[in-house]
PDB file of N, CA and C in Angstrom:
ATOM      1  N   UNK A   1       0.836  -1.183   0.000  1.00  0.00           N
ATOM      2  CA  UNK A   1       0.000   0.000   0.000  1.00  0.00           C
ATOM      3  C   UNK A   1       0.882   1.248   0.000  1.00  0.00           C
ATOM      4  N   UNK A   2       0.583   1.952  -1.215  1.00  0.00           N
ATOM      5  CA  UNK A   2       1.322   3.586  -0.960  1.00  0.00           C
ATOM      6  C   UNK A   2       1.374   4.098   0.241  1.00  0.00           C
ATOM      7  N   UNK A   3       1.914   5.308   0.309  1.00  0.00           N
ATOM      8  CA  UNK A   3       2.484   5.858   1.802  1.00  0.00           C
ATOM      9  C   UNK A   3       1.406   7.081   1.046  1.00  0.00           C
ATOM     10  N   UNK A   4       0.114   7.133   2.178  1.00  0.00           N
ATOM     11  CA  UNK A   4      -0.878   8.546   2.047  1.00  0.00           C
ATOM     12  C   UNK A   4      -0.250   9.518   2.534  1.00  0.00           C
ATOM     13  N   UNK A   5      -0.744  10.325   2.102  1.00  0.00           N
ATOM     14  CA  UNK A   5       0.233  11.411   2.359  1.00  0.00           C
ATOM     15  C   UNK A   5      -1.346  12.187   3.205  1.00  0.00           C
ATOM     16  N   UNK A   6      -1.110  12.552   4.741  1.00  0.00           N
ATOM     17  CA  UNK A   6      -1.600  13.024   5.687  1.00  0.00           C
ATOM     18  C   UNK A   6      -2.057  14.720   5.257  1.00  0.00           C
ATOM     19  N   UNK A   7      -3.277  14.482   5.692  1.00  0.00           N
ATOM     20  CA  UNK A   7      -3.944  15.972   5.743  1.00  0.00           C
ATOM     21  C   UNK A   7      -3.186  17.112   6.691  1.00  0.00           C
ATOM     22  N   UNK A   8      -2.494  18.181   6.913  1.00  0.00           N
ATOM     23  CA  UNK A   8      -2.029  18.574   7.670  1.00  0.00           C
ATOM     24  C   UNK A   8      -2.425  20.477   7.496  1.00  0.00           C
ATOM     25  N   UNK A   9      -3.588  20.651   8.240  1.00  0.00           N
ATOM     26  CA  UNK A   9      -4.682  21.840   8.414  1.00  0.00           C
ATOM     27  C   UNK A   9      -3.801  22.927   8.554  1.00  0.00           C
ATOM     28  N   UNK A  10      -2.461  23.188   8.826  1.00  0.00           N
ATOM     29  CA  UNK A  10      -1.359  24.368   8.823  1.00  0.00           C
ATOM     30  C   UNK A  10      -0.556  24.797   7.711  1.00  0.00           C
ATOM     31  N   UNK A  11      -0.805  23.155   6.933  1.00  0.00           N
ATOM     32  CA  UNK A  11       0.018  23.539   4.962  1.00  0.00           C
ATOM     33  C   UNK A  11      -0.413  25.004   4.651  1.00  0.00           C
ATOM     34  N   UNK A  12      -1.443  25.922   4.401  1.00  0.00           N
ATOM     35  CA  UNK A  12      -1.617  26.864   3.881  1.00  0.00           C
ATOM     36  C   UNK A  12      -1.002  27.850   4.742  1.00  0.00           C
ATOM     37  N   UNK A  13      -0.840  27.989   5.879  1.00  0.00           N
ATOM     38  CA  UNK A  13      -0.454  29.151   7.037  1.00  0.00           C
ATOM     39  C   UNK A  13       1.093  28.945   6.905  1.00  0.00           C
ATOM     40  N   UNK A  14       1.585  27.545   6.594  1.00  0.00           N
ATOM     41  CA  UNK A  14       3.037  27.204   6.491  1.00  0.00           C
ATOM     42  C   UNK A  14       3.524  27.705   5.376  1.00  0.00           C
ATOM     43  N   UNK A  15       2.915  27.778   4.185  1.00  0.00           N
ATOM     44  CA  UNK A  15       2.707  28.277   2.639  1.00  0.00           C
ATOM     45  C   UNK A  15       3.015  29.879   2.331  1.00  0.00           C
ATOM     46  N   UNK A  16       1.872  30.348   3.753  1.00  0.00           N
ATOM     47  CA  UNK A  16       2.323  31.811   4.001  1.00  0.00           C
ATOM     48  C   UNK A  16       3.217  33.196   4.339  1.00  0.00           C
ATOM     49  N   UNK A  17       3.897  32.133   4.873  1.00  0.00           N
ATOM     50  CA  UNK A  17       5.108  32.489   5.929  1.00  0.00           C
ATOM     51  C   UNK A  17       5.775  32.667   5.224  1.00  0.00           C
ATOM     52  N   UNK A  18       6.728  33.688   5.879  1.00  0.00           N
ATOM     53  CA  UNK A  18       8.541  33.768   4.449  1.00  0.00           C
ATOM     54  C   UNK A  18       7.847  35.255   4.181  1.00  0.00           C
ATOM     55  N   UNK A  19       8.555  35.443   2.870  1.00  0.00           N
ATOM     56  CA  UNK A  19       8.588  36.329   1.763  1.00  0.00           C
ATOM     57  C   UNK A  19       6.741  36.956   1.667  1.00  0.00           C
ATOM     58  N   UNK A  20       6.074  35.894   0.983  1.00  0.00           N
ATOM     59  CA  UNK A  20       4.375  36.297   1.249  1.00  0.00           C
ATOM     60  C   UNK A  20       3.757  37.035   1.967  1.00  0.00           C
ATOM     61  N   UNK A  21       3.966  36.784   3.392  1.00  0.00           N
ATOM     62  CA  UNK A  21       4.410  37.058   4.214  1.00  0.00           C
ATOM     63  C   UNK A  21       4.381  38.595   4.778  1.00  0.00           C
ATOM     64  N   UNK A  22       5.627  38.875   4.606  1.00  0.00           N
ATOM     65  CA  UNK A  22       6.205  40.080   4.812  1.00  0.00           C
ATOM     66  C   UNK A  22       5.696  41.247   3.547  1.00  0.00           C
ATOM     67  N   UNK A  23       5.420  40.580   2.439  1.00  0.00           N
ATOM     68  CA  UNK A  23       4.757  41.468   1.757  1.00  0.00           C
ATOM     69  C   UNK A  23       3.233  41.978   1.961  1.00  0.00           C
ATOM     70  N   UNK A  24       3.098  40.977   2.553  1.00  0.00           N
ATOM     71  CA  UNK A  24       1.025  41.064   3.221  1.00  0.00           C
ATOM     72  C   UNK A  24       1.420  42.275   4.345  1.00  0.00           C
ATOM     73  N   UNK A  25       2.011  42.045   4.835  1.00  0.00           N
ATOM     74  CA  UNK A  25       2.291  42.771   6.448  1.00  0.00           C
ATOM     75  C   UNK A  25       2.440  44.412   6.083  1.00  0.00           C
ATOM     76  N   UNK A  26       3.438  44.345   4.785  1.00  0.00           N
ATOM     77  CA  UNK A  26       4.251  45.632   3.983  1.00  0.00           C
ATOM     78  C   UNK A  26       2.344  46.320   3.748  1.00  0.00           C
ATOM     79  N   UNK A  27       2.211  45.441   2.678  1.00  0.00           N
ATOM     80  CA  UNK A  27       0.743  46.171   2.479  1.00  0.00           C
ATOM     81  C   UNK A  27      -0.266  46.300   2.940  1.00  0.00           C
ATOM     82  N   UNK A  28      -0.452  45.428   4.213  1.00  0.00           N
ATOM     83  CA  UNK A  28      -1.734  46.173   5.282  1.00  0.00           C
ATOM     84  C   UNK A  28      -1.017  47.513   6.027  1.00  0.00           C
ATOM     85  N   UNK A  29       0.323  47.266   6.177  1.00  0.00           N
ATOM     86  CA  UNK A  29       0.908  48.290   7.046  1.00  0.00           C
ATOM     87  C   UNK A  29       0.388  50.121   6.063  1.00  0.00           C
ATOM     88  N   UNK A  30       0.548  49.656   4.799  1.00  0.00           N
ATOM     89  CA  UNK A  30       0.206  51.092   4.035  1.00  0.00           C
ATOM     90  C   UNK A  30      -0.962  51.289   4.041  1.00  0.00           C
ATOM     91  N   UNK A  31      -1.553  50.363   4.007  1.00  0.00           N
ATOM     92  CA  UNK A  31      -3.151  50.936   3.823  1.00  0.00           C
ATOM     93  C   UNK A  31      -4.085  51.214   5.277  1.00  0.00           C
ATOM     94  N   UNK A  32      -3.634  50.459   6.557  1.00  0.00           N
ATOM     95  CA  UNK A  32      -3.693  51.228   7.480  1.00  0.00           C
ATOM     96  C   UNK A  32      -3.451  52.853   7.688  1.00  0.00           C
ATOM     97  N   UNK A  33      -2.254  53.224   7.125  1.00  0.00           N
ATOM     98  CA  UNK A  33      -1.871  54.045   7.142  1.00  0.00           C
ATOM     99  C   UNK A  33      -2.620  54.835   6.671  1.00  0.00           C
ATOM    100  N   UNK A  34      -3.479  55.352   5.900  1.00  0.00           N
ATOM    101  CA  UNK A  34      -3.812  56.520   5.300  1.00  0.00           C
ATOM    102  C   UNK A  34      -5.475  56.547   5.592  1.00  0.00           C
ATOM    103  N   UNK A  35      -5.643  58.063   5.276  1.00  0.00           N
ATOM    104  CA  UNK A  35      -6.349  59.274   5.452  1.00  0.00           C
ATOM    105  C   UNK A  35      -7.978  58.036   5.699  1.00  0.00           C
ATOM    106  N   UNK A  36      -7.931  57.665   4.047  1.00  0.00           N
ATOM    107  CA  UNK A  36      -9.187  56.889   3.787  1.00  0.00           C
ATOM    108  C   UNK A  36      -9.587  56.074   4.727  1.00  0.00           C
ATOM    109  N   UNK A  37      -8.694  55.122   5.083  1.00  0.00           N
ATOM    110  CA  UNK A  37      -8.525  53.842   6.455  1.00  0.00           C
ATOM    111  C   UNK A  37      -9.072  54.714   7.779  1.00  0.00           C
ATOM    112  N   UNK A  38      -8.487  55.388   7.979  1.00  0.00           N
ATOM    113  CA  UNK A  38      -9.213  56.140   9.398  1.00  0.00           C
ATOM    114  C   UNK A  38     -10.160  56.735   9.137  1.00  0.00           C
ATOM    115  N   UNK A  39     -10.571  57.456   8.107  1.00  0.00           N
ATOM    116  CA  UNK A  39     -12.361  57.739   7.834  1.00  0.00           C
ATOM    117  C   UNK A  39     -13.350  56.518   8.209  1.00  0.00           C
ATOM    118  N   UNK A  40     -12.999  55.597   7.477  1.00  0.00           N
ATOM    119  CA  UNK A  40     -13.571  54.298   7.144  1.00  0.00           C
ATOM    120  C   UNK A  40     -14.071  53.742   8.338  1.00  0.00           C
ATOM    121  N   UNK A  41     -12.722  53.383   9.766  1.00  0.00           N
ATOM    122  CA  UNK A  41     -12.780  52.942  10.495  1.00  0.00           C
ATOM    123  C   UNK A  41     -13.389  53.857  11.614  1.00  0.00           C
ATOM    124  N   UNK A  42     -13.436  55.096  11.785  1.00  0.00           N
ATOM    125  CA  UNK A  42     -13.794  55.843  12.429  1.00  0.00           C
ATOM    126  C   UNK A  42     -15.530  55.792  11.690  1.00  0.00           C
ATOM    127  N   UNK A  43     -15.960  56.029  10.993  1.00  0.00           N
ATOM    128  CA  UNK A  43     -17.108  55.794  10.129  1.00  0.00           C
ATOM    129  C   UNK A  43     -17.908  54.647  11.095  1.00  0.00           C
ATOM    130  N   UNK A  44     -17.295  53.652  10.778  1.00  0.00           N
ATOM    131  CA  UNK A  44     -17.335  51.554  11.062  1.00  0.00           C
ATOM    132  C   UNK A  44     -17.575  52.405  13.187  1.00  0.00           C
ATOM    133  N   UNK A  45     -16.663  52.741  13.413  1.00  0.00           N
ATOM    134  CA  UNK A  45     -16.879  52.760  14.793  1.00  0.00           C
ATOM    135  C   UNK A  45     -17.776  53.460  15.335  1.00  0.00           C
ATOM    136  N   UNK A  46     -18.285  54.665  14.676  1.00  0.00           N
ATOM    137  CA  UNK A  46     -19.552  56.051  14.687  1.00  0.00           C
ATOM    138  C   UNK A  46     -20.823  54.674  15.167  1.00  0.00           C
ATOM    139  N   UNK A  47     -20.825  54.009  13.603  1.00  0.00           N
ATOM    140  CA  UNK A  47     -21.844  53.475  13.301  1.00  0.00           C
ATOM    141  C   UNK A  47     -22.462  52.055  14.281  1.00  0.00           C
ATOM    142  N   UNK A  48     -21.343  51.885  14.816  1.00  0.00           N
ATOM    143  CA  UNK A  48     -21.261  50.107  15.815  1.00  0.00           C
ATOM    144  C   UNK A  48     -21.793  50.724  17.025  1.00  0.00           C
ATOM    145  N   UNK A  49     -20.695  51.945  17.590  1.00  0.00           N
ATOM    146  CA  UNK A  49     -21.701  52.803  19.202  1.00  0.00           C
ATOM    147  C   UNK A  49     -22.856  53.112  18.808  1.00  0.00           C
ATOM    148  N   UNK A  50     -23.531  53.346  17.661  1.00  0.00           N
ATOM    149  CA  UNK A  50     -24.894  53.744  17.717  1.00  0.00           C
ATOM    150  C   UNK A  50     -25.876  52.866  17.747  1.00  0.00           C
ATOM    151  N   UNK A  51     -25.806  51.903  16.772  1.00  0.00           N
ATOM    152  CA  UNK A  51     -26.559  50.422  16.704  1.00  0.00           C
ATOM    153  C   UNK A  51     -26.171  49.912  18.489  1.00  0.00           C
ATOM    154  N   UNK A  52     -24.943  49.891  19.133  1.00  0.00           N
ATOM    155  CA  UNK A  52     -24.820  49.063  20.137  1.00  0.00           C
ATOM    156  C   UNK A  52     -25.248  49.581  21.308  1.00  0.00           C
ATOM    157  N   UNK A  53     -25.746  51.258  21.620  1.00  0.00           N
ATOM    158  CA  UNK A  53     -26.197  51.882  22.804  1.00  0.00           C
ATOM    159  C   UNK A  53     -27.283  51.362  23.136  1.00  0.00           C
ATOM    160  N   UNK A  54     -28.541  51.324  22.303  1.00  0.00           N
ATOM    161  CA  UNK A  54     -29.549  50.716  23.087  1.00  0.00           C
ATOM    162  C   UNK A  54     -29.752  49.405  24.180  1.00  0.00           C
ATOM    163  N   UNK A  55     -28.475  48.545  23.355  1.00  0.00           N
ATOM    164  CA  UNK A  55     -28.402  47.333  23.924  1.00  0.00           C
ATOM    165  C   UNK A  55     -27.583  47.190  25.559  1.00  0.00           C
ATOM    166  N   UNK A  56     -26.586  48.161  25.121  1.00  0.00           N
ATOM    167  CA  UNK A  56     -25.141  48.531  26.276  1.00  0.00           C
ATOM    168  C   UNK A  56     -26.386  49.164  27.570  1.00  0.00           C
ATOM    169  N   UNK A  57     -27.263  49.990  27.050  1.00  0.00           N
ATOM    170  CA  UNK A  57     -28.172  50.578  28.096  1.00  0.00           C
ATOM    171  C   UNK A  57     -28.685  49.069  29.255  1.00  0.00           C
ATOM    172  N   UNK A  58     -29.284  48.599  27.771  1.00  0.00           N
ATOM    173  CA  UNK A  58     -30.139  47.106  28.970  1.00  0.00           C
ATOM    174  C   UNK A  58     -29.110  46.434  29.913  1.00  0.00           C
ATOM    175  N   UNK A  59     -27.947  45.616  29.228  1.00  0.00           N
ATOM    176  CA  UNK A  59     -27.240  45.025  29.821  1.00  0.00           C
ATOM    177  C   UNK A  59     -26.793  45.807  31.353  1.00  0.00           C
ATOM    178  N   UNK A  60     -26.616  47.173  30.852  1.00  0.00           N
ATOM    179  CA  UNK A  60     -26.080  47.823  32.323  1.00  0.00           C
ATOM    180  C   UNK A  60     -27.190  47.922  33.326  1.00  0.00           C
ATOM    181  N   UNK A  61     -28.368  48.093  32.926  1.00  0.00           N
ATOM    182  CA  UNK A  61     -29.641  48.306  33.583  1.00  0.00           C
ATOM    183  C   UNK A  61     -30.344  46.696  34.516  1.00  0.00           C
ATOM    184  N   UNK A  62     -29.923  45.709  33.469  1.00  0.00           N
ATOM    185  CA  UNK A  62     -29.742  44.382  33.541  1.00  0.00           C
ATOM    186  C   UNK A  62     -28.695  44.167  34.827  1.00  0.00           C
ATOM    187  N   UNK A  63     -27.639  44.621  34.641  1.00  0.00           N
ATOM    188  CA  UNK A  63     -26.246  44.266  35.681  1.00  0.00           C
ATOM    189  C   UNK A  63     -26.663  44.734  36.870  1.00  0.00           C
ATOM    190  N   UNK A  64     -27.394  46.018  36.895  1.00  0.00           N
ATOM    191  CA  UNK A  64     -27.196  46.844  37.992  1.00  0.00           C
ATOM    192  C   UNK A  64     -28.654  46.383  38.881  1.00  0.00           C
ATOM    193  N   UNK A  65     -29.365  45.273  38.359  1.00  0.00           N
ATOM    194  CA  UNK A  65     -30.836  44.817  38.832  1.00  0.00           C
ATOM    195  C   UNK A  65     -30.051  43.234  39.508  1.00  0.00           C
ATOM    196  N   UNK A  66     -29.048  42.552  38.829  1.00  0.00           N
ATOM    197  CA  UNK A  66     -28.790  41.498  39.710  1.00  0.00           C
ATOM    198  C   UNK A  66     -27.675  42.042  40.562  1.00  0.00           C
ATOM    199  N   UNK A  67     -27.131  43.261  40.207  1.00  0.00           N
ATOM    200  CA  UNK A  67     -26.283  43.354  41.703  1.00  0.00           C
ATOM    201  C   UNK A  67     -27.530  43.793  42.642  1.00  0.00           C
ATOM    202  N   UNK A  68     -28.340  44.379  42.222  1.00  0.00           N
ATOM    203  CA  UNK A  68     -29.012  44.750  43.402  1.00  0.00           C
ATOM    204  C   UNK A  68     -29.701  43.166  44.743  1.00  0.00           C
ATOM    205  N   UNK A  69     -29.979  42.361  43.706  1.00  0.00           N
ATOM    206  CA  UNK A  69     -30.376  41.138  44.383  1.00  0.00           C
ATOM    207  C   UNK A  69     -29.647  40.683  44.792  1.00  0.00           C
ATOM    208  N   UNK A  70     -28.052  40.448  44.622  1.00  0.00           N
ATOM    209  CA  UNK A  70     -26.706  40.040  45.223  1.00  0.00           C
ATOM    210  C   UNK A  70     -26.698  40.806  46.561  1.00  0.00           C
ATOM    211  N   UNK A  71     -27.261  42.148  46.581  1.00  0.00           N
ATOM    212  CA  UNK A  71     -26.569  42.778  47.189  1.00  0.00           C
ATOM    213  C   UNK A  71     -24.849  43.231  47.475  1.00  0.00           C
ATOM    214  N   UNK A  72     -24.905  43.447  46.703  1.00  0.00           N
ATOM    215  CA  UNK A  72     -23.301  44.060  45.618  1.00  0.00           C
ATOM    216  C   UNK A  72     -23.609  45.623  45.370  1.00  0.00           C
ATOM    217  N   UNK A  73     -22.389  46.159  45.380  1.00  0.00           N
ATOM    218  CA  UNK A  73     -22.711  47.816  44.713  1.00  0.00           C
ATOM    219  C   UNK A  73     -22.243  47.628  42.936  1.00  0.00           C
ATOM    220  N   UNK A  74     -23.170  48.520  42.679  1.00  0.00           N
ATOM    221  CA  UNK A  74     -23.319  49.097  41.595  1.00  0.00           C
ATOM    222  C   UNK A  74     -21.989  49.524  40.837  1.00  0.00           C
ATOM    223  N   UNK A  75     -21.562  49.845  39.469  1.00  0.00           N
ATOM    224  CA  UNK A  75     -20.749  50.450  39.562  1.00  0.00           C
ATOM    225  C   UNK A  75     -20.834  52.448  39.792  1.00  0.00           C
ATOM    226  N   UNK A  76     -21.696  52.582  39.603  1.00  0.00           N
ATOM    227  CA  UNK A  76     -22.032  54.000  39.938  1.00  0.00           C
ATOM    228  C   UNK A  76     -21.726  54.447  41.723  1.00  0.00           C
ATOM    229  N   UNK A  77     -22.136  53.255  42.491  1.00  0.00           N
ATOM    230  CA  UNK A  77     -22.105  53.051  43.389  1.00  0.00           C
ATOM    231  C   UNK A  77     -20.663  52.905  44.049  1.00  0.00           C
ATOM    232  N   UNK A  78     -20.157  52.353  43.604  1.00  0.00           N
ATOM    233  CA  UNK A  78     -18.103  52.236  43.649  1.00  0.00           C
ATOM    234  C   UNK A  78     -17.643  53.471  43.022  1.00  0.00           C
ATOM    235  N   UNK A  79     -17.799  53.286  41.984  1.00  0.00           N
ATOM    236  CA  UNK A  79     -17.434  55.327  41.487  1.00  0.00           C
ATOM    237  C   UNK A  79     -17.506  56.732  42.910  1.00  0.00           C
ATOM    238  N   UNK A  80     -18.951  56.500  42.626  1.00  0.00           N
ATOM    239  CA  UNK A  80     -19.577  57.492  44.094  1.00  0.00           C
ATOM    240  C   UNK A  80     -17.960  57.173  45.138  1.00  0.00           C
ATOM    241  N   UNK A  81     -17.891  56.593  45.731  1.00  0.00           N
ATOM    242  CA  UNK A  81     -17.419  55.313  46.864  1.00  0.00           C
ATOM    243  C   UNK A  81     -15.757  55.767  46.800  1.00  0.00           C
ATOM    244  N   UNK A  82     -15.394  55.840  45.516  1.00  0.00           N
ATOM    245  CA  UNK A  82     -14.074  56.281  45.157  1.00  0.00           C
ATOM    246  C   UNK A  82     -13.755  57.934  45.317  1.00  0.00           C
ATOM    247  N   UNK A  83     -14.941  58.544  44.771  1.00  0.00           N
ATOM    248  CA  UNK A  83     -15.068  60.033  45.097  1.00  0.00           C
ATOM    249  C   UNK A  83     -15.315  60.365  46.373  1.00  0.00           C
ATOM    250  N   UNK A  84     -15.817  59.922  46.989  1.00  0.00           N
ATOM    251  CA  UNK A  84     -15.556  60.147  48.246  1.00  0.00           C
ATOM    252  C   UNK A  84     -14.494  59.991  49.126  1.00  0.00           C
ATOM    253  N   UNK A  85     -14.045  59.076  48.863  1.00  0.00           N
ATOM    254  CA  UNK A  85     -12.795  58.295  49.409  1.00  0.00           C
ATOM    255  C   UNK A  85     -11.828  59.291  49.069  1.00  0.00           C
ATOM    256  N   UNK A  86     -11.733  59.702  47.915  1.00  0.00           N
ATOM    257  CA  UNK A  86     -10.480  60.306  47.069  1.00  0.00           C
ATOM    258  C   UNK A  86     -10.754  61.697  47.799  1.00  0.00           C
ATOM    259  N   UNK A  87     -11.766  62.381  47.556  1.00  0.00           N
ATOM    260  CA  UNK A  87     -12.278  63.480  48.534  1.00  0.00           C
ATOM    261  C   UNK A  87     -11.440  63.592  50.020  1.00  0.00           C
ATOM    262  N   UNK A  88     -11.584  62.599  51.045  1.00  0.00           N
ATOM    263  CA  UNK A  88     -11.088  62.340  52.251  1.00  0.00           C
ATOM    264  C   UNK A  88      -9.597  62.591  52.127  1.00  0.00           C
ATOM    265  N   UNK A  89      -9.128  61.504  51.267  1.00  0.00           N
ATOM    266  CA  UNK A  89      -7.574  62.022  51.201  1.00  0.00           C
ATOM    267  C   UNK A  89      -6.846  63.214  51.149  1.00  0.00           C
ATOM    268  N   UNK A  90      -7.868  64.247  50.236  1.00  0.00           N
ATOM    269  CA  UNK A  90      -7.486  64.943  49.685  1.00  0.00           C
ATOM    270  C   UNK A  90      -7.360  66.029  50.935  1.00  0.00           C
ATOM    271  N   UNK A  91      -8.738  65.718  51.839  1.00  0.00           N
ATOM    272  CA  UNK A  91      -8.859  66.935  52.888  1.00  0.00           C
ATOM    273  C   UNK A  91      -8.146  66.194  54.073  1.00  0.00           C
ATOM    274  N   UNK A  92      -7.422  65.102  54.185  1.00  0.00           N
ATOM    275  CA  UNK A  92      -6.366  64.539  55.108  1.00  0.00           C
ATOM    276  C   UNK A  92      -5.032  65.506  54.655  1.00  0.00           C
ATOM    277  N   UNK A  93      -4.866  65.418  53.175  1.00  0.00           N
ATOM    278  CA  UNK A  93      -3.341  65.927  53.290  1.00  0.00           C
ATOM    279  C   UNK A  93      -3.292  67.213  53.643  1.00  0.00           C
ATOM    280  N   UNK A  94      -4.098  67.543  53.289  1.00  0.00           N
ATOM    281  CA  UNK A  94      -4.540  69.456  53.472  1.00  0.00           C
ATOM    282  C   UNK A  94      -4.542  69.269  55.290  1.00  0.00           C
ATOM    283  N   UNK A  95      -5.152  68.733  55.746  1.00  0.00           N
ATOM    284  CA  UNK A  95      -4.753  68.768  57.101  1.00  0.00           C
ATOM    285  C   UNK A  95      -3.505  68.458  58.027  1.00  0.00           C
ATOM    286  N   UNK A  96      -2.862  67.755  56.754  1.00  0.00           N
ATOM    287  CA  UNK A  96      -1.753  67.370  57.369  1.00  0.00           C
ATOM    288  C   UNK A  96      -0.568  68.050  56.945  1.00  0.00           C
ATOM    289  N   UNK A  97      -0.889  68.921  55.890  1.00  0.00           N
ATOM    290  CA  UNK A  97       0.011  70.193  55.816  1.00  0.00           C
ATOM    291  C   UNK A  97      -0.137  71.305  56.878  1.00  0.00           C
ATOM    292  N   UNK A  98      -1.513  71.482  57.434  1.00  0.00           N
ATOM    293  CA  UNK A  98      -1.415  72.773  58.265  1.00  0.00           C
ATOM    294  C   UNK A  98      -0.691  72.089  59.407  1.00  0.00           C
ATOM    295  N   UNK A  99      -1.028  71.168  59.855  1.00  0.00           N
ATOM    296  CA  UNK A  99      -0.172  70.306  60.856  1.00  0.00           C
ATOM    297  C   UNK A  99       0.636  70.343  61.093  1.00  0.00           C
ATOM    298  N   UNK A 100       1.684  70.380  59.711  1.00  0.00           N
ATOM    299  CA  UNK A 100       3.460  70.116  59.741  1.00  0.00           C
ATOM    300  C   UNK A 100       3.991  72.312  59.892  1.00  0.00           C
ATOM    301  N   UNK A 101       2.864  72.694  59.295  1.00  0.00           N
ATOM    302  CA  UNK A 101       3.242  74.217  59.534  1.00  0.00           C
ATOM    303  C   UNK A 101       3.188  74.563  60.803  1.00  0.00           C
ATOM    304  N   UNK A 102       2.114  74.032  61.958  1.00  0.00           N
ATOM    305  CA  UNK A 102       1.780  74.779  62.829  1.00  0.00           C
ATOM    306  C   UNK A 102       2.692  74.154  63.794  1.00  0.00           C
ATOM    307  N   UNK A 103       3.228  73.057  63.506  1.00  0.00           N
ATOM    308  CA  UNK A 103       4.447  71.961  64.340  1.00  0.00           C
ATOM    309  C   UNK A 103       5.858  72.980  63.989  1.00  0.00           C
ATOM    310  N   UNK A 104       5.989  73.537  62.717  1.00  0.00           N
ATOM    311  CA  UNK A 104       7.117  74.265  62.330  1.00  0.00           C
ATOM    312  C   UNK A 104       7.284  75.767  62.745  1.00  0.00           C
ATOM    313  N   UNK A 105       5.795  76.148  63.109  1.00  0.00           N
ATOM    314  CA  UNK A 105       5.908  77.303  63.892  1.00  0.00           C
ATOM    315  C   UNK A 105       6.198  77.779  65.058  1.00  0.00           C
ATOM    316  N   UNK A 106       5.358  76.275  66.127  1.00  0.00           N
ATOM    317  CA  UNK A 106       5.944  76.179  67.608  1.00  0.00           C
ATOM    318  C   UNK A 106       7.267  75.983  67.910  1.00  0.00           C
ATOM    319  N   UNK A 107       7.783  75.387  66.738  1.00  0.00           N
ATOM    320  CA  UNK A 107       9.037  74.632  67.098  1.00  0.00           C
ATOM    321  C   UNK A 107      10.280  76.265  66.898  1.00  0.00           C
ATOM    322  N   UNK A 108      10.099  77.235  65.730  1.00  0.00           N
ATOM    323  CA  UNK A 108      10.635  78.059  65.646  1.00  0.00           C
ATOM    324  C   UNK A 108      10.747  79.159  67.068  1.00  0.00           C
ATOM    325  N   UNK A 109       9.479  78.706  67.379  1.00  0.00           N
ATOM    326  CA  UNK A 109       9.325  80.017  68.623  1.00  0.00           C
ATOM    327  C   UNK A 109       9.945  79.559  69.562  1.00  0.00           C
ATOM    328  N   UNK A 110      10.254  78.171  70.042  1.00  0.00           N
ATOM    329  CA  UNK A 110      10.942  77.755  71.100  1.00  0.00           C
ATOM    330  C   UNK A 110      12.792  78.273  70.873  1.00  0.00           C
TER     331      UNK A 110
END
């Protein structure tokens, strides 16, 4: 019996490689490049956020109804949570500058 010669599903990607190759790469690299390509894709992206908001609305509206049953915060809720937080710090260091002044003032007068 002849020796079959095995199906091997990477021959074409193996085929590709090399020289082919580097010329595919050469010419997506140019046509990325220009004016038209970023209309296009900026166009392609206008058009995907608009079709996809209605949906992005539910899912978040969706998310924010089983955290509520988890009892989990929200992300609006962690945001908030962070602003506040970040807030605190902010009026810690401020306090802890008049601190180091009014420590630098006693200390001068002595």
């Amino acid at each position: 019996m002849p020796d079959e010669t095995k199906f091997d599903p990477f021959a074409p990607w193996k085929q590709f490689q090399g020289p082919m190759m580097e010329s595919w790469s050469k010419m997506m690299s140019e046509v990325v490049a220009t004016e038209e390509f970023a209309k296009a894709m900026g166009q392609y992206l206008n058009n995907y956020l608009e079709v996809s908001a209605p949906l992005q609305k539910q899912v978040e509206a969706a998310m924010e109804k089983y955290l509520q049953q988890m009892h989990m915060p929200s992300r609006a809720e962690v945001i908030q949570l962070a602003e506040r937080l970040t807030h605190i710090e902010m009026r810690l260091d401020d306090m802890e500058t008049k601190l180091d002044e009014l420590l630098d003032a006693v200390q001068s007068h002595e």
